[in-house]
C-alpha atoms as a PDB file:
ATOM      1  CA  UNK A   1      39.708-197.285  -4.188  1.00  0.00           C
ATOM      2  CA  UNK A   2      38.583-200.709  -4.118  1.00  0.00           C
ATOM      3  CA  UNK A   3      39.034-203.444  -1.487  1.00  0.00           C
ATOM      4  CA  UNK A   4      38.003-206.945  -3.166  1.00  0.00           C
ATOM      5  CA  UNK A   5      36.123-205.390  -6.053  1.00  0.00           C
ATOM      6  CA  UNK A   6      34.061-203.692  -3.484  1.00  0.00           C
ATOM      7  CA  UNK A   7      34.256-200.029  -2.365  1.00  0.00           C
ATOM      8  CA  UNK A   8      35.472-199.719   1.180  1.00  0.00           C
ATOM      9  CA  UNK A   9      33.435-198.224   4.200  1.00  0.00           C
ATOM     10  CA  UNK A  10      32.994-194.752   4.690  1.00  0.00           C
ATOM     11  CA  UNK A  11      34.023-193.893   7.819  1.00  0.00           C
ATOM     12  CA  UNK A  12      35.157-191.052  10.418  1.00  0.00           C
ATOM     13  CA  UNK A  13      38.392-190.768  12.162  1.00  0.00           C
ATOM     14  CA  UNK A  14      38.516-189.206  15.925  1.00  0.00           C
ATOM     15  CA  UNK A  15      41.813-188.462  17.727  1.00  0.00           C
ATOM     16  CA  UNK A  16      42.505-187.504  20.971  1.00  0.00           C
ATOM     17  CA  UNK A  17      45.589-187.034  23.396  1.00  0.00           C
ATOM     18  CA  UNK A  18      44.529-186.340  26.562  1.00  0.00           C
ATOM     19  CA  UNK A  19      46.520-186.270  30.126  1.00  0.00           C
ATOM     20  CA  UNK A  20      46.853-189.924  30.227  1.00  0.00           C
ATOM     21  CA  UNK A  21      45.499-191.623  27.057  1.00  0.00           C
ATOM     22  CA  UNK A  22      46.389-191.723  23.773  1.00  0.00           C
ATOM     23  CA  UNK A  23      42.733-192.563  21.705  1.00  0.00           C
ATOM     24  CA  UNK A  24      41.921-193.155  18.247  1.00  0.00           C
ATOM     25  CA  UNK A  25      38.278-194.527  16.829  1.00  0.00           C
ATOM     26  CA  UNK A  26      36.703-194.308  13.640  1.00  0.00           C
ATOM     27  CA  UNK A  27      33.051-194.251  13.121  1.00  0.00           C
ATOM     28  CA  UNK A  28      31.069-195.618  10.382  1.00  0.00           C
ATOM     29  CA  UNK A  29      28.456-193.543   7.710  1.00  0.00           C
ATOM     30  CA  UNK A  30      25.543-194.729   9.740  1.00  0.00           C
ATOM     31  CA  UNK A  31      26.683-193.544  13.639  1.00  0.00           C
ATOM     32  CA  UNK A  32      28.111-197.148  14.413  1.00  0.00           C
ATOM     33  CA  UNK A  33      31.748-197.315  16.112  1.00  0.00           C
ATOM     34  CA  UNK A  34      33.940-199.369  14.148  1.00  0.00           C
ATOM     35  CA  UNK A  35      37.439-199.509  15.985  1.00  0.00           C
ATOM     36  CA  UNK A  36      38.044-197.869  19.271  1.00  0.00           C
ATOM     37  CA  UNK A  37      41.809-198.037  20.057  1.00  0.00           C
ATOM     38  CA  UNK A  38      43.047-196.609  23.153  1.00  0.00           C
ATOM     39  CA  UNK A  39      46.732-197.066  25.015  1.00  0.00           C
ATOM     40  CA  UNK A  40      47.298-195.384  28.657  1.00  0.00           C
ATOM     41  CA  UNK A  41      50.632-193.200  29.367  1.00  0.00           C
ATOM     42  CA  UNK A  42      53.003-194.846  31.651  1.00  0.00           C
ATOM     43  CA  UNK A  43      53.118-193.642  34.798  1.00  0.00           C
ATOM     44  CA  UNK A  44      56.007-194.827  37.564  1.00  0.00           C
ATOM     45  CA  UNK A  45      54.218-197.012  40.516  1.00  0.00           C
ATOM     46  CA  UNK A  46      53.808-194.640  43.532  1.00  0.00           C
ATOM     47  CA  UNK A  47      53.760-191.508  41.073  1.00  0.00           C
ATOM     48  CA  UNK A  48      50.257-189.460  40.920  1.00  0.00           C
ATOM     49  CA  UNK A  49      50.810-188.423  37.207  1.00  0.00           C
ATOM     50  CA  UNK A  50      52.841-186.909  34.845  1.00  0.00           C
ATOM     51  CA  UNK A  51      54.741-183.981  33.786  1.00  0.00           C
ATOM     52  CA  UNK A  52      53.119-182.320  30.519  1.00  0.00           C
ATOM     53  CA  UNK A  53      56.374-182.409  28.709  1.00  0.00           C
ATOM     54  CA  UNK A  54      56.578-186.280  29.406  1.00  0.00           C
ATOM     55  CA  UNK A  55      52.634-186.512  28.321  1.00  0.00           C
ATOM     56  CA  UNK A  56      53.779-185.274  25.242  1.00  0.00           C
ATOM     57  CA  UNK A  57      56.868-187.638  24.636  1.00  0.00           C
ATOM     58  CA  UNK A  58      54.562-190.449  25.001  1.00  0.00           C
ATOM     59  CA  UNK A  59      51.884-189.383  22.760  1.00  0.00           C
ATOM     60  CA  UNK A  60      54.283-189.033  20.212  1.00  0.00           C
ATOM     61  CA  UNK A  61      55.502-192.208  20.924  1.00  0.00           C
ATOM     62  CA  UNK A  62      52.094-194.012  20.673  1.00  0.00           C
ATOM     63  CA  UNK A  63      49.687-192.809  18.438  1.00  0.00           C
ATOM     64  CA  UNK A  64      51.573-193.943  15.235  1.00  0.00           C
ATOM     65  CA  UNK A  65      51.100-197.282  16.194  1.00  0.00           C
ATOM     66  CA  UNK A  66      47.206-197.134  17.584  1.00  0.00           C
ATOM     67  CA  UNK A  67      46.292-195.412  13.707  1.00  0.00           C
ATOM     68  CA  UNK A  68      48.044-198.569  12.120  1.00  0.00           C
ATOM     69  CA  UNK A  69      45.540-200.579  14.107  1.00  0.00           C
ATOM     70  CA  UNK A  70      42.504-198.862  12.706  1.00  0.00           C
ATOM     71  CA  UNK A  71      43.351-199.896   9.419  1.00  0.00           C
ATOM     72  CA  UNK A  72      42.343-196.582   7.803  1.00  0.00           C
ATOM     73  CA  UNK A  73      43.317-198.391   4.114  1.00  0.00           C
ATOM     74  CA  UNK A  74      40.032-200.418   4.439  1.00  0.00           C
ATOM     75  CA  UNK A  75      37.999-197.479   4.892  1.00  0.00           C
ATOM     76  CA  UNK A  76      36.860-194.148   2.665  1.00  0.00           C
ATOM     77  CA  UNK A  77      37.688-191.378   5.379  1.00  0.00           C
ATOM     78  CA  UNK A  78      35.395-188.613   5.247  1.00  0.00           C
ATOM     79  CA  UNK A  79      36.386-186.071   7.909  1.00  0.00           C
ATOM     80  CA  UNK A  80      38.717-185.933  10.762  1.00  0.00           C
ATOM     81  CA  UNK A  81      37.856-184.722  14.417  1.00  0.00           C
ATOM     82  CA  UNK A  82      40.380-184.014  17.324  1.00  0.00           C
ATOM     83  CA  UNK A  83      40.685-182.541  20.539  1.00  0.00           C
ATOM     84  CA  UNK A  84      42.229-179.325  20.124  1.00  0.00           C
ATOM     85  CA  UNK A  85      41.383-178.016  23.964  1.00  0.00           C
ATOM     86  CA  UNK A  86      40.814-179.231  26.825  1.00  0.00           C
ATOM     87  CA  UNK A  87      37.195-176.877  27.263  1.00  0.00           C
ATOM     88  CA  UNK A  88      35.176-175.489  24.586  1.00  0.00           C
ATOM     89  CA  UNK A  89      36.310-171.847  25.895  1.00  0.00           C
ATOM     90  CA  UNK A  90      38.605-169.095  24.558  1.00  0.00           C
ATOM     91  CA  UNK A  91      42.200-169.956  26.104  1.00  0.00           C
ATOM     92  CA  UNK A  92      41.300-173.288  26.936  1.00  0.00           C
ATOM     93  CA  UNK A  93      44.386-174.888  26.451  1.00  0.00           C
ATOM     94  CA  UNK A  94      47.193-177.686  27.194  1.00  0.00           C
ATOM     95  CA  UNK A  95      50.146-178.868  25.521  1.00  0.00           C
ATOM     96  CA  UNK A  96      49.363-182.746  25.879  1.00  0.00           C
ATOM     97  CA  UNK A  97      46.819-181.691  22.938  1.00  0.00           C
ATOM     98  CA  UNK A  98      49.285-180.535  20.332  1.00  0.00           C
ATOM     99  CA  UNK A  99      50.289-184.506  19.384  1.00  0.00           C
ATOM    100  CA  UNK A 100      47.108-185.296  18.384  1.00  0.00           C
ATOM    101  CA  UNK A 101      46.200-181.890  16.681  1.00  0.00           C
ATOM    102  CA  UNK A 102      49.821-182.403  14.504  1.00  0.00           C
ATOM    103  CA  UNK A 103      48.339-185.913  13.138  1.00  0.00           C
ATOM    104  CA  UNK A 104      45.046-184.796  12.277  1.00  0.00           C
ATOM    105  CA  UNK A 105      46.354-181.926  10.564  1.00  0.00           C
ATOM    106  CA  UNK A 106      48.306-184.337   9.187  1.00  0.00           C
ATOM    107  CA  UNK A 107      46.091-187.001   8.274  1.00  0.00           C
ATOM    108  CA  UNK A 108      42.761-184.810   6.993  1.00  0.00           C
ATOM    109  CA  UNK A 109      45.610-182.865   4.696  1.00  0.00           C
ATOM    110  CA  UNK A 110      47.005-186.340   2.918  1.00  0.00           C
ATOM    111  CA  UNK A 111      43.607-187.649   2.331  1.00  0.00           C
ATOM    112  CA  UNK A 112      42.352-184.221   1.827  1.00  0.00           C
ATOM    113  CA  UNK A 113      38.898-184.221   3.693  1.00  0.00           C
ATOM    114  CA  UNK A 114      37.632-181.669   6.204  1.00  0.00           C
ATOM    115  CA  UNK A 115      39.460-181.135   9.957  1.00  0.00           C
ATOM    116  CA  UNK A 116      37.251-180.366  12.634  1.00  0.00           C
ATOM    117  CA  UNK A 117      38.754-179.032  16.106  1.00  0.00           C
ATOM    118  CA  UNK A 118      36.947-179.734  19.036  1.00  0.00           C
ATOM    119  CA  UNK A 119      37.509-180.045  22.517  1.00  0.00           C
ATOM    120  CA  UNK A 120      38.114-183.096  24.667  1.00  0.00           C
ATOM    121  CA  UNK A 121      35.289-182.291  26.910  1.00  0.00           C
ATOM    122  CA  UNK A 122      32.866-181.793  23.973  1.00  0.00           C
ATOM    123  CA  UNK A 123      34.114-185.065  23.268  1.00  0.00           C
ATOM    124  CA  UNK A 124      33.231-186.540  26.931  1.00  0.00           C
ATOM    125  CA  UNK A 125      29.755-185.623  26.467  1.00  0.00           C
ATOM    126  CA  UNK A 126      29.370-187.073  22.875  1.00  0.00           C
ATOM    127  CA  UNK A 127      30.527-190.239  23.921  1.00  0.00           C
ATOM    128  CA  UNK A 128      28.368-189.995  27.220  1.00  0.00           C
ATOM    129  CA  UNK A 129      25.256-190.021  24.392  1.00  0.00           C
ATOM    130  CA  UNK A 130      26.986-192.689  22.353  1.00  0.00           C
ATOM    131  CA  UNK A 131      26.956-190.176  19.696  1.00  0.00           C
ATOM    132  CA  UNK A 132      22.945-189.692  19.446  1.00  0.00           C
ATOM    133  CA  UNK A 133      21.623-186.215  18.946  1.00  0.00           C
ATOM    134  CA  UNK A 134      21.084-183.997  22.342  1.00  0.00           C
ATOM    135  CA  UNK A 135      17.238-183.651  22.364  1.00  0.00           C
ATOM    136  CA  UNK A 136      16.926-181.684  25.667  1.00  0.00           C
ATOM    137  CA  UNK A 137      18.907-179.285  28.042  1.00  0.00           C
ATOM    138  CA  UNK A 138      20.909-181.505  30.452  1.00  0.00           C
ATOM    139  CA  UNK A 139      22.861-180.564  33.420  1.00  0.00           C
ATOM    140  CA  UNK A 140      26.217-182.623  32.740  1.00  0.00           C
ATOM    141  CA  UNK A 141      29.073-183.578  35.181  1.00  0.00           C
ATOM    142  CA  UNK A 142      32.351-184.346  33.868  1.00  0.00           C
ATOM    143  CA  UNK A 143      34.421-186.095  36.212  1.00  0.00           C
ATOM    144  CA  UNK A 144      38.119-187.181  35.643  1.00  0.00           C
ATOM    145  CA  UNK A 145      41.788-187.504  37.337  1.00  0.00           C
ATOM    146  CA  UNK A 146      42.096-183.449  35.746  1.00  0.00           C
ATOM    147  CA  UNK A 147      38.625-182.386  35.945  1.00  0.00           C
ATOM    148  CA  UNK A 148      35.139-181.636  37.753  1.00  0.00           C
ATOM    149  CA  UNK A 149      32.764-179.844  36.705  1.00  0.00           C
ATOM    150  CA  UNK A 150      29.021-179.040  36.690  1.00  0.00           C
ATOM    151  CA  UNK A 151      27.705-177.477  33.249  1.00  0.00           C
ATOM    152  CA  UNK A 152      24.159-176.560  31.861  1.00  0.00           C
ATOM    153  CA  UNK A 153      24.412-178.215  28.297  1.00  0.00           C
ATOM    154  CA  UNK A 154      21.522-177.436  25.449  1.00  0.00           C
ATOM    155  CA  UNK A 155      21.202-178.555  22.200  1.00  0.00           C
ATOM    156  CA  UNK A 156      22.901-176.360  19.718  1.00  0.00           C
ATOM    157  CA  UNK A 157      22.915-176.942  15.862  1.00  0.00           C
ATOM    158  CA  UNK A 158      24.180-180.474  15.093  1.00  0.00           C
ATOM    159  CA  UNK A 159      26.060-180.208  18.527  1.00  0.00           C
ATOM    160  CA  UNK A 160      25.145-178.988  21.263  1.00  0.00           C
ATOM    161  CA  UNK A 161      26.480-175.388  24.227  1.00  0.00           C
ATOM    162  CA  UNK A 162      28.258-176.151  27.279  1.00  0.00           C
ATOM    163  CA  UNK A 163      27.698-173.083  29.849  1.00  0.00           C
ATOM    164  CA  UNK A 164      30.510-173.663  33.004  1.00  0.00           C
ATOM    165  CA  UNK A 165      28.335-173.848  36.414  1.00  0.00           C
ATOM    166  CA  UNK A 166      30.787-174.618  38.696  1.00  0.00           C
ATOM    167  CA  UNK A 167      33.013-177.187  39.916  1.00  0.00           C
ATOM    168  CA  UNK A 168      35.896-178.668  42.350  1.00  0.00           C
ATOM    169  CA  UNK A 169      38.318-175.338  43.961  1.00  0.00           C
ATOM    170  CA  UNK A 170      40.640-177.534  44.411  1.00  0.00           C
ATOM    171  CA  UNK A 171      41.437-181.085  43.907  1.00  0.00           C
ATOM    172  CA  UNK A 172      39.377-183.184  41.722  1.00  0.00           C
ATOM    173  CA  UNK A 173      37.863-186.450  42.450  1.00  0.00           C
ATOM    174  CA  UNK A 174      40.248-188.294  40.089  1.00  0.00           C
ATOM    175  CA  UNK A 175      43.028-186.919  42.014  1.00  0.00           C
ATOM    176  CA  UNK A 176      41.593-187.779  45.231  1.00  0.00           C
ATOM    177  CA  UNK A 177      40.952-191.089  44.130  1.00  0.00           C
ATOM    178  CA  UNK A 178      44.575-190.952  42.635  1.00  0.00           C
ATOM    179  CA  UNK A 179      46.518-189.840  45.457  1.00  0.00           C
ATOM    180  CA  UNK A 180      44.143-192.288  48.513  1.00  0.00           C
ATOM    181  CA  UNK A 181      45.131-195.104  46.010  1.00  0.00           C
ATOM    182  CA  UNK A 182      48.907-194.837  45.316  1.00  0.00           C
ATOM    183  CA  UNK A 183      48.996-194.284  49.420  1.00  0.00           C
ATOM    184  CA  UNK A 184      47.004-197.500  49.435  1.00  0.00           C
ATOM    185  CA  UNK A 185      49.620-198.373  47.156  1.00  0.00           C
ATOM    186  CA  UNK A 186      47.335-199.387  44.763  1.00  0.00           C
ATOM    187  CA  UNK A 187      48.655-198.998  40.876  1.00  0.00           C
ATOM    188  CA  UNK A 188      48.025-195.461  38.886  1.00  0.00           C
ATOM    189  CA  UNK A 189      45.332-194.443  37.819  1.00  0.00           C
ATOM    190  CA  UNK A 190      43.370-195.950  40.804  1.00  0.00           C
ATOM    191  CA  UNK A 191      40.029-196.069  39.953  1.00  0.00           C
ATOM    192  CA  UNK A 192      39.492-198.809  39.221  1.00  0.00           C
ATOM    193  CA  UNK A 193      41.554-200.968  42.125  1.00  0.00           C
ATOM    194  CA  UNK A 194      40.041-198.663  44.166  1.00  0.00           C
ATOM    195  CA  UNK A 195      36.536-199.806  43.549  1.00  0.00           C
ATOM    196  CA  UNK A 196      37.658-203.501  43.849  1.00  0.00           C
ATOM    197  CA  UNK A 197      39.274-202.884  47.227  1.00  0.00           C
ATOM    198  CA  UNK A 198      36.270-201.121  48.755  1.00  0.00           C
ATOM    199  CA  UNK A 199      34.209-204.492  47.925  1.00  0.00           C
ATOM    200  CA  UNK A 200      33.077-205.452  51.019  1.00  0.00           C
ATOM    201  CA  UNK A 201      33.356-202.552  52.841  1.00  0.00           C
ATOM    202  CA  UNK A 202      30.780-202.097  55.411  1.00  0.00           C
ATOM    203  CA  UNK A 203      30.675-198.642  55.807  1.00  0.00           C
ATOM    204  CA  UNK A 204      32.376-197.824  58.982  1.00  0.00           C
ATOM    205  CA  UNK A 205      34.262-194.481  57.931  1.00  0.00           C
ATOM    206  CA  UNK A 206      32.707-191.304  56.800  1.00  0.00           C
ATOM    207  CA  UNK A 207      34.524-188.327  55.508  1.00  0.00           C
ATOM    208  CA  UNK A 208      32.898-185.117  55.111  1.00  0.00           C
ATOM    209  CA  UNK A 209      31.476-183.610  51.821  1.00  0.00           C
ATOM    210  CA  UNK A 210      32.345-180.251  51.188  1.00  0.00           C
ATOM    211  CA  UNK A 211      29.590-178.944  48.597  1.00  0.00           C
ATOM    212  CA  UNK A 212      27.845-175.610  48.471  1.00  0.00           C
ATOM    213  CA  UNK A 213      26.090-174.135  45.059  1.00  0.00           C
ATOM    214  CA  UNK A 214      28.014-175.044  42.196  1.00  0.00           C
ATOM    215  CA  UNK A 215      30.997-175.750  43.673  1.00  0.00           C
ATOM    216  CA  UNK A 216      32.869-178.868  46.084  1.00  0.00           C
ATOM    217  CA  UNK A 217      35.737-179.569  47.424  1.00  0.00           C
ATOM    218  CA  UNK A 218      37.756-182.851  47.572  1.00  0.00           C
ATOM    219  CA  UNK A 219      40.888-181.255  49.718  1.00  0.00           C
ATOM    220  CA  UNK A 220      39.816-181.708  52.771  1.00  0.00           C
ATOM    221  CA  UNK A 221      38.607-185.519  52.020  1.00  0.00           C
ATOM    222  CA  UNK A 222      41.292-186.440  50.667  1.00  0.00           C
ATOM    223  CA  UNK A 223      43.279-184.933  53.845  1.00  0.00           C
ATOM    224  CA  UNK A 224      41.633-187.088  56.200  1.00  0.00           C
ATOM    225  CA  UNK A 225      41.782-190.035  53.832  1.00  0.00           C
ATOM    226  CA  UNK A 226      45.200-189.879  53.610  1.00  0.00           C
ATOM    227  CA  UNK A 227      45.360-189.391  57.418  1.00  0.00           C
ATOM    228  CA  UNK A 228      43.482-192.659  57.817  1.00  0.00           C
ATOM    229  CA  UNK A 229      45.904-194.344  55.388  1.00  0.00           C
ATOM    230  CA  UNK A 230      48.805-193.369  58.186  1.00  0.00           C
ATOM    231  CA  UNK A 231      46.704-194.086  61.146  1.00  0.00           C
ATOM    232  CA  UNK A 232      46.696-197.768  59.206  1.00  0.00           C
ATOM    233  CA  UNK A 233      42.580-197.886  59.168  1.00  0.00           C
ATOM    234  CA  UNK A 234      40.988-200.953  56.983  1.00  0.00           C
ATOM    235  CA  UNK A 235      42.072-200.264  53.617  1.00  0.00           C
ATOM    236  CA  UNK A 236      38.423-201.095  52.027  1.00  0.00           C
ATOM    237  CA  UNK A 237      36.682-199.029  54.229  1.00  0.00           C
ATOM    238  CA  UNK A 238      38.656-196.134  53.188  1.00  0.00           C
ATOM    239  CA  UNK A 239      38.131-196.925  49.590  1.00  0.00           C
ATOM    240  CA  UNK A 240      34.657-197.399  50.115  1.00  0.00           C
ATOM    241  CA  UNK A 241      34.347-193.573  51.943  1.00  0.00           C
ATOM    242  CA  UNK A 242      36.838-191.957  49.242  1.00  0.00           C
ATOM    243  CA  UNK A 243      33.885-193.048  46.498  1.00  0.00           C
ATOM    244  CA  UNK A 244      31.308-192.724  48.739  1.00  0.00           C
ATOM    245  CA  UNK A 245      32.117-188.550  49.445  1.00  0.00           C
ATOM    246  CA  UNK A 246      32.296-188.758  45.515  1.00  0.00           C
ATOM    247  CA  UNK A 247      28.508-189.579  45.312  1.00  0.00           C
ATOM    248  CA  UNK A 248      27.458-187.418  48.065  1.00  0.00           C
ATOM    249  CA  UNK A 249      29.304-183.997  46.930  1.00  0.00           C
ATOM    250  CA  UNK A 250      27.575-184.614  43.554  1.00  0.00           C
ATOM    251  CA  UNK A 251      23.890-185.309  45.077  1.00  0.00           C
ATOM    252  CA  UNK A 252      24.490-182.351  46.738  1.00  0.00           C
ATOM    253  CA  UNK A 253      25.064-180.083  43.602  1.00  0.00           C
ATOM    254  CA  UNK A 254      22.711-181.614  41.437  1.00  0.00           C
ATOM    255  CA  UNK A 255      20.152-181.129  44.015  1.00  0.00           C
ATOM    256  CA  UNK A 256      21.319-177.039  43.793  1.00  0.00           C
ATOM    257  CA  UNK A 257      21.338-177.367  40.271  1.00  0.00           C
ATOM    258  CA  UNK A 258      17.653-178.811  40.441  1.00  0.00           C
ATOM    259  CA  UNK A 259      16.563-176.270  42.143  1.00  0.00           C
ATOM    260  CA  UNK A 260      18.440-173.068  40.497  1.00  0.00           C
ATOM    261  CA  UNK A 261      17.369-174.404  36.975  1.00  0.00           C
ATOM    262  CA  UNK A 262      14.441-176.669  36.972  1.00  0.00           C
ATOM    263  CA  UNK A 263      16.578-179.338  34.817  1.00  0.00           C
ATOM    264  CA  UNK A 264      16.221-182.532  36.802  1.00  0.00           C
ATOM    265  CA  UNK A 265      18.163-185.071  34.773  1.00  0.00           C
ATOM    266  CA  UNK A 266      21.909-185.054  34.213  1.00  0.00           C
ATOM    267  CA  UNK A 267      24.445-186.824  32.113  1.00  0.00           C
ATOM    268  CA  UNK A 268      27.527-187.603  33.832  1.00  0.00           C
ATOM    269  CA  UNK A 269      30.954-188.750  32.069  1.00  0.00           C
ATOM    270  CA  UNK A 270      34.476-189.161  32.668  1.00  0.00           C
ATOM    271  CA  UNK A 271      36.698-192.020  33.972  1.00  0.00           C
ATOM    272  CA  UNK A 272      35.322-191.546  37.494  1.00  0.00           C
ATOM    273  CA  UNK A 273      31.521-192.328  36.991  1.00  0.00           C
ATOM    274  CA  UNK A 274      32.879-195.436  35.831  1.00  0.00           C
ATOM    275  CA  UNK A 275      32.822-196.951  39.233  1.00  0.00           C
ATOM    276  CA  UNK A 276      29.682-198.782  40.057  1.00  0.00           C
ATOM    277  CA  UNK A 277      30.203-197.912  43.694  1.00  0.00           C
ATOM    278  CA  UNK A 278      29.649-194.222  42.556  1.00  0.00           C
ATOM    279  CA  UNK A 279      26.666-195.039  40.360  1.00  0.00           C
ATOM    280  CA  UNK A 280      24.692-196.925  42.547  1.00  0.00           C
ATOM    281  CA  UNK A 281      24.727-194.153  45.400  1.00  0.00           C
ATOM    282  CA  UNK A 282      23.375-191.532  43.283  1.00  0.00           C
ATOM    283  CA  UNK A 283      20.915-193.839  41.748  1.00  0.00           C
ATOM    284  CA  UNK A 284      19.742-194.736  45.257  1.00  0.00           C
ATOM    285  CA  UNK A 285      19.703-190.779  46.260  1.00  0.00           C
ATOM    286  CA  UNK A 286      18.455-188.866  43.249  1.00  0.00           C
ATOM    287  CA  UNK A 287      15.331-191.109  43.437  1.00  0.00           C
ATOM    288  CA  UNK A 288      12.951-191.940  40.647  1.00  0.00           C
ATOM    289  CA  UNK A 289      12.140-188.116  40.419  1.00  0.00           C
ATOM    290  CA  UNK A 290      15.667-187.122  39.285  1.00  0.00           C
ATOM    291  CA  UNK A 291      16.649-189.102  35.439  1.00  0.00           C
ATOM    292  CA  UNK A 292      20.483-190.338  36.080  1.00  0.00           C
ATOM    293  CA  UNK A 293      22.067-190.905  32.731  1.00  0.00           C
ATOM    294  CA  UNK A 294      25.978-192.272  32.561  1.00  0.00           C
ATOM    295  CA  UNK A 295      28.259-192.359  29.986  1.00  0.00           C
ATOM    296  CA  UNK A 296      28.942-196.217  29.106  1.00  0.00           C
ATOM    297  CA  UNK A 297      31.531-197.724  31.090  1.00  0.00           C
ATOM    298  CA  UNK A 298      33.463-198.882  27.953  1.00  0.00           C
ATOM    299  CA  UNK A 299      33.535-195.345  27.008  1.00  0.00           C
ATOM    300  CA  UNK A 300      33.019-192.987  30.195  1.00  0.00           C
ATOM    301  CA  UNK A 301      36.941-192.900  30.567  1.00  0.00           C
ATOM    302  CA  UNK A 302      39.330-190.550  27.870  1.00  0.00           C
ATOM    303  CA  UNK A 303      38.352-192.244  24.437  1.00  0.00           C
ATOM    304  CA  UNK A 304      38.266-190.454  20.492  1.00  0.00           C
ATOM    305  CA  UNK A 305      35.037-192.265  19.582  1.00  0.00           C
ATOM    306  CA  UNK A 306      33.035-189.068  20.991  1.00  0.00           C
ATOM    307  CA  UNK A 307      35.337-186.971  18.607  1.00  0.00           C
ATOM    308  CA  UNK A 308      34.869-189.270  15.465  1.00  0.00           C
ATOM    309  CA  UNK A 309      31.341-188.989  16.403  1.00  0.00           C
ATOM    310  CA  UNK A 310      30.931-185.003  16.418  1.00  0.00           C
ATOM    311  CA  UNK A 311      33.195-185.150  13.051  1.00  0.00           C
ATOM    312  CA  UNK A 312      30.147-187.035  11.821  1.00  0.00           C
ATOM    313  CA  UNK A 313      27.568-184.730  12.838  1.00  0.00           C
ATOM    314  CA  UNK A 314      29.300-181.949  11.624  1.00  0.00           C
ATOM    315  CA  UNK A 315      30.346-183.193   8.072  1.00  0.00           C
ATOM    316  CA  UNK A 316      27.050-184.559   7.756  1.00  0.00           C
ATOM    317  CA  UNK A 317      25.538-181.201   8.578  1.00  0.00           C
ATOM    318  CA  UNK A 318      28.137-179.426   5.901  1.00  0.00           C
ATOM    319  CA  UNK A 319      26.707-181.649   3.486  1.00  0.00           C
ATOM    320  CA  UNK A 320      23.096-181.287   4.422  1.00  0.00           C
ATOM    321  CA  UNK A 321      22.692-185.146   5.332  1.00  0.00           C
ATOM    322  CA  UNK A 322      22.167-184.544   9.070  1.00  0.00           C
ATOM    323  CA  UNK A 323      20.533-187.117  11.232  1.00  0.00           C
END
């Protein structure tokens, strides 16, 4: 088809439904992202989430309207990528998925190009690389209001092998920072508030990291947070101790992780290495010995663009016009 007597862009389409965003992004022939449309679930104020069921309703609801922004008329679609799973694991699984995986089925079958199913981690860490190739083995942390862990990932192919270190064994820090916040009464998700709030702080309250090995704990922190929230202590200065036990129970197991593997850099994505707060500490505490990459704050939190970007890789690789 032609647009203007000119043949349209070739181009990539991700989708992805996750617990609390609906996401759709297409990328361009040569790696660039072209449209990057994302639309949150609504939560009630002074809820901590949502029900799957209702994640579901409102993906349904959504997504039709975030793929007529993309325009997909003014571009030649090559391949379609979406997050199947929630892991890239046998029996990895979660219903808020099966939206996203009906329109790609969908869309890849009307325009008939090739479907790709991936999983919305595997997606976290593409977009943590802004879609480059993984050169080296990495230890990666994947932070989120559903998820932390601590994996050994190594190039593999045109993508790259996640091995499962360890992790929270209980709460993660997005639902630490969740449920501290809507007691705060700050809105859902709380991230972000949260790090605006604990501007200022000075540091006067300490809660206690719980990390050992491969695995931490955010139970007990969030306990006493919440205690502190009761006991009517200075709002920023528990803010600035909920993020601040973040950082710390992640020096800690990156430090075991150093040590147990010899890898001493790490990539580290998800909505909650968006805060600065959290960035900064590590920075300061890994040193100049330990290499600190983050996922780019525009695209640390649940976005497709990592999905339309592993599309790429992969139909590029079917097609033997890899990178």
């Amino acid at each position: 088809m032609c647009v203007n007597g000119t043949m349209p862009d070739r181009a990539y389409l991700g989708i992805d439904t996750s617990c609390y965003t609906t996401s759709v992004a297409l990328v361009g022939e040569n790696g660039r992202l072209l449209r990057d449309e994302r639309q949150l679930l609504p939560v009630p104020a002074g809820e901590h989430g949502l029900r799957q069921s209702d994640g579901v309703f409102h993906h349904v609801r959504q997504i039709p309207a975030l793929l007529q922004k993309l325009q997909l008329h003014d571009f030649m679609v090559q391949a379609v990528g979406v997050s199947a799973r929630p892991r890239p694991v046998e029996g990895s699984y979660m219903p808020v998925f099966l939206p996203g995986v009906a329109v790609a089925e969908a869309v890849a079958e009307a325009l008939g190009v090739s479907l790709y199913h991936l999983s919305h981690q595997e997606g976290h860490i593409s977009a943590g690389l802004s879609g480059e190739p993984l050169r080296n083995r990495v230890m990666a942390v994947h932070l989120s209001g559903g998820t932390s862990e601590v994996m050994l990932v190594e190039p593999q192919g045109e993508g790259f092998h996640v091995e499962l270190l360890g992790g929270t064994n209980d709460l993660s820090a997005g639902q630490m920072i969740d449920r501290v916040g809507v007691a705060l009464g700050l809105p859902f998700p709380a991230g972000p508030a949260m790090e605006q709030q604990a501007n200022g702080a000075i540091g006067s309250i300490s809660l206690p990291s719980a990390a050992q090995g491969y695995e931490f704990s955010f139970s007990g922190p969030c306990s006493a947070a919440l205690r502190l929230v009761e006991e009517q202590a200075a709002p920023a200065e528990i803010a600035f101790a909920v993020l601040r036990v973040v950082a710390n129970s992640l020096e800690k197991t990156l430090r075991h992780a150093a040590d147990e593997t010899g890898v001493k850099s790490a990539l580290l994505v998800g909505g909650v290495v968006s805060n600065l707060l959290i960035r900064k500490r590590l920075q300061k505490r890994m040193g100049p010995g330990y290499k600190l990459q983050f996922a780019p704050v525009e695209l640390a939190s649940d976005n497709a663009a990592g999905i339309a970007w592993l599309a790429r890789r992969h139909h590029l690789a079917e097609q033997g016009r890899g990178d």
